[in-house]
N, C-alpha and C. Protein backbone atom coordinates (compact mmCIF):
# COMPACT_ATOMS: atom_id res chain seq x y z
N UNK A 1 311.71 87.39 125.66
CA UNK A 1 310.61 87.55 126.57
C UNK A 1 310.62 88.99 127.07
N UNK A 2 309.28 89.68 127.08
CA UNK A 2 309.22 91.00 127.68
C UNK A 2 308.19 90.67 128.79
N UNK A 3 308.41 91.79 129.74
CA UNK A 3 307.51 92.13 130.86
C UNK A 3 306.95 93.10 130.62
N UNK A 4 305.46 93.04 130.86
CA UNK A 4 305.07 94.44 131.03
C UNK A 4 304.03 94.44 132.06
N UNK A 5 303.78 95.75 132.01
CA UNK A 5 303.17 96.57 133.66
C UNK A 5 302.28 97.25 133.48
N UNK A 6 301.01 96.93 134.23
CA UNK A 6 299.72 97.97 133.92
C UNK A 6 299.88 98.93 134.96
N UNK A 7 299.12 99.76 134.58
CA UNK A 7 298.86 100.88 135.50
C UNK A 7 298.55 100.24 137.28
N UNK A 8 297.79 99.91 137.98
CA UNK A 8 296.97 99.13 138.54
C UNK A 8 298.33 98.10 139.19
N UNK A 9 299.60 97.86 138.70
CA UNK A 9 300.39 97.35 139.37
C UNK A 9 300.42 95.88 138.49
N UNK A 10 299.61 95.14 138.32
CA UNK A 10 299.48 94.26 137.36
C UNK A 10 300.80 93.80 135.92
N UNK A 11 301.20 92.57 136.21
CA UNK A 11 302.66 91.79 135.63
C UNK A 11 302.16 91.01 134.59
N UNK A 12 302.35 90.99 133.42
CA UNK A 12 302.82 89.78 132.12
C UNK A 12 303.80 89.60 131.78
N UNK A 13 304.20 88.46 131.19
CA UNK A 13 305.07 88.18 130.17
C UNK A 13 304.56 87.85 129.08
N UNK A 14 305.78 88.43 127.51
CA UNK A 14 305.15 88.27 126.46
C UNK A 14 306.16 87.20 125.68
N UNK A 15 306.18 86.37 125.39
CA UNK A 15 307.12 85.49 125.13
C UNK A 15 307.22 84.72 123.27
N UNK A 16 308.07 85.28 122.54
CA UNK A 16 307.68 84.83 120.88
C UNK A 16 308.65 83.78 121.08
N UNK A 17 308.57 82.83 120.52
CA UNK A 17 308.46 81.22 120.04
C UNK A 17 309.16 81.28 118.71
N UNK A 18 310.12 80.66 119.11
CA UNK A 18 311.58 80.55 118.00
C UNK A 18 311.12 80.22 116.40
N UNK A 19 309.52 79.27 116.27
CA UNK A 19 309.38 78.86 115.20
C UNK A 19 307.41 78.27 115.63
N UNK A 20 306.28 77.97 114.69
CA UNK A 20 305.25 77.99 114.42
C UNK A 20 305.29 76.01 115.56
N UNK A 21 306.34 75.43 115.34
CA UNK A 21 306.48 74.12 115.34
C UNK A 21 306.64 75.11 117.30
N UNK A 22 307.49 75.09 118.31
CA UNK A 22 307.37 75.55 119.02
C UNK A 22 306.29 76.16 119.77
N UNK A 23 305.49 77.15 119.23
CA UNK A 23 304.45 77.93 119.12
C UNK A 23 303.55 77.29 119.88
N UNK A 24 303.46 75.92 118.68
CA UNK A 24 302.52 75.65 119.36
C UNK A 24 302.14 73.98 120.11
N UNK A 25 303.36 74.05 120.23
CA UNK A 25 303.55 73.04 121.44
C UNK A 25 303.40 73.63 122.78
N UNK A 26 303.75 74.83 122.66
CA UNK A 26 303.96 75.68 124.04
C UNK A 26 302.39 76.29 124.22
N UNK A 27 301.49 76.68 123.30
CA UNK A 27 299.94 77.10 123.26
C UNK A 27 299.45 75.70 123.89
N UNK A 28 299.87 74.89 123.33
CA UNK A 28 298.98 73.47 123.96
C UNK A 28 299.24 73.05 125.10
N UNK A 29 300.73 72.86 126.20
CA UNK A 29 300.78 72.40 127.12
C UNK A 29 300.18 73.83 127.84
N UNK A 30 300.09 75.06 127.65
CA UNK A 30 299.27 76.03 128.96
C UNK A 30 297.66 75.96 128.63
N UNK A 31 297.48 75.70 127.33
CA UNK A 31 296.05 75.30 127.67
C UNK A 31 295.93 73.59 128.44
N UNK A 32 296.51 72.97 128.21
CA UNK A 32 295.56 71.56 128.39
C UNK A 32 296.63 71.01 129.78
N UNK A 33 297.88 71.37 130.48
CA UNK A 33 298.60 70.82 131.16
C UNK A 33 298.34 72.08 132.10
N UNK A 34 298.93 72.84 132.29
CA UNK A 34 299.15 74.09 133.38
C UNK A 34 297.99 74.28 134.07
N UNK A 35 296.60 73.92 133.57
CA UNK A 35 295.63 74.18 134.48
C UNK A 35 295.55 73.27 135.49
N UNK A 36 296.05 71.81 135.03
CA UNK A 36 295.85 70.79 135.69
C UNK A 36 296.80 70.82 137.06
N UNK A 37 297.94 71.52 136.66
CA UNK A 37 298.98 71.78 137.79
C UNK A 37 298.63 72.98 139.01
N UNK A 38 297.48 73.62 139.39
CA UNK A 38 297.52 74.51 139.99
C UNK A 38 297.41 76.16 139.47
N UNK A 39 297.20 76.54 140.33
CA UNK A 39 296.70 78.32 140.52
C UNK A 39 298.52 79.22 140.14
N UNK A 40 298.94 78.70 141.27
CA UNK A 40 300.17 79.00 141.62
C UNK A 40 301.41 78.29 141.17
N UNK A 41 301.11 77.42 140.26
CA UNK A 41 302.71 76.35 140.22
C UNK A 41 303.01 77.17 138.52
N UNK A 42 302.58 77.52 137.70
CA UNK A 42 302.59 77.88 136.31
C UNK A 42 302.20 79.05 136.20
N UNK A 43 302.33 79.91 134.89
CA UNK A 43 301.83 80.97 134.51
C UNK A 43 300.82 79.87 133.73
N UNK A 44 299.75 81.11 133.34
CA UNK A 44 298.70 80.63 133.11
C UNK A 44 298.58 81.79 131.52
N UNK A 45 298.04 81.49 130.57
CA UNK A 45 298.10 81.93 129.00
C UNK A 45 297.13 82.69 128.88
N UNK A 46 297.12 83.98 129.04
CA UNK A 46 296.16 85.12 128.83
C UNK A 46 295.19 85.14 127.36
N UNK A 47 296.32 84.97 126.66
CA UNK A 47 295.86 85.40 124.95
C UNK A 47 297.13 85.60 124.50
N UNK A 48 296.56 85.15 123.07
CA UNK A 48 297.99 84.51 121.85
C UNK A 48 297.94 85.58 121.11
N UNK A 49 298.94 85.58 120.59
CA UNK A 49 299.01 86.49 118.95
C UNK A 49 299.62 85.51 117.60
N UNK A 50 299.08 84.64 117.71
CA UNK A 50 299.46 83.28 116.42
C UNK A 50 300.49 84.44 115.03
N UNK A 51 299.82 85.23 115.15
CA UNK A 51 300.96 85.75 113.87
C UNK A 51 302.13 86.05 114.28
N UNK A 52 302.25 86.35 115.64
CA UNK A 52 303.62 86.65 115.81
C UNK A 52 304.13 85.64 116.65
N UNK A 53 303.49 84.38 117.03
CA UNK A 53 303.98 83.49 117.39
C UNK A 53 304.12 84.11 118.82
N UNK A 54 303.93 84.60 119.69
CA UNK A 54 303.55 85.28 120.68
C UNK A 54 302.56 84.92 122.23
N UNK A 55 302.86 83.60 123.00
CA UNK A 55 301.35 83.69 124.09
C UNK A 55 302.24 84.93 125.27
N UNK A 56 300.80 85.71 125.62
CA UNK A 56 300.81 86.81 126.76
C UNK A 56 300.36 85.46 127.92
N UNK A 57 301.44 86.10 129.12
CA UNK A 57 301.11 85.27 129.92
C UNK A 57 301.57 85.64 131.45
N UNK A 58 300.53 84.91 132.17
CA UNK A 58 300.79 85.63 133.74
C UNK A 58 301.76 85.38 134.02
N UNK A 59 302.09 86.64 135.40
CA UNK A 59 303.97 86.22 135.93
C UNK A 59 303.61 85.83 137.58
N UNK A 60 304.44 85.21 137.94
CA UNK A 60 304.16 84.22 139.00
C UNK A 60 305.25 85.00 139.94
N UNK A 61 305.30 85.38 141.31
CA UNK A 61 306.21 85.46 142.47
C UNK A 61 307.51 84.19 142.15
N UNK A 62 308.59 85.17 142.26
CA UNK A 62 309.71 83.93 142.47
C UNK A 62 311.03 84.51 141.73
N UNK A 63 312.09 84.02 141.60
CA UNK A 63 313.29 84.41 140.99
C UNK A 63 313.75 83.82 139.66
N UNK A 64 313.65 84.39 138.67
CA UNK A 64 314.36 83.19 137.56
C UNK A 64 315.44 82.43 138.08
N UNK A 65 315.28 81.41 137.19
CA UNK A 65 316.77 80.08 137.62
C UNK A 65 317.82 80.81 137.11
N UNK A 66 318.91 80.09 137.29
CA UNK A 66 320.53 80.49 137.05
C UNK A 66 321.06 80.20 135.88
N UNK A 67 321.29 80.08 135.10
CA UNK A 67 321.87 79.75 133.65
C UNK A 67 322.67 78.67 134.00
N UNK A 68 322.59 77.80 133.18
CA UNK A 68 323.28 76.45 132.91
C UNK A 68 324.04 76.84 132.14
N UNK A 69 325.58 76.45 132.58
CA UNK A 69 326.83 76.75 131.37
C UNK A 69 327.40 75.26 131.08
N UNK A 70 327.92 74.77 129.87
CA UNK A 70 328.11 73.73 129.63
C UNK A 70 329.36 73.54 129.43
């Protein structure tokens, strides 16, 4: 996953998808689930790059979680 930064102050994440099977399980729950959840509870899916397996996507206020060690 990368971040990037517009001029304007403005946050994405760009996130590629381990495999096509992934891809696009993850394209389908931010189109058809994440809207249903709110403004604020999800990033929300800007635009895909299907060839690179790739959705651009908004970044939300908050801290990543902690790593789970097993």
């Amino acid at each position: 996953m990368w971040e990037l930064g517009g001029e304007g102050g403005g946050r994405w994440y760009v996130k590629v998808s381990p495999s096509a099977k992934f891809f696009t399980r993850e394209t389908r729950a931010y189109r058809l689930v994440v809207p249903a959840l709110g403004q604020s509870r999800a990033p929300h899916l800007i635009d895909i790059r299907a060839q690179d397996l790739a959705p651009l996507l908004t970044a939300l206020p908050g801290a990543p979680a902690p790593r789970r060690r097993n």
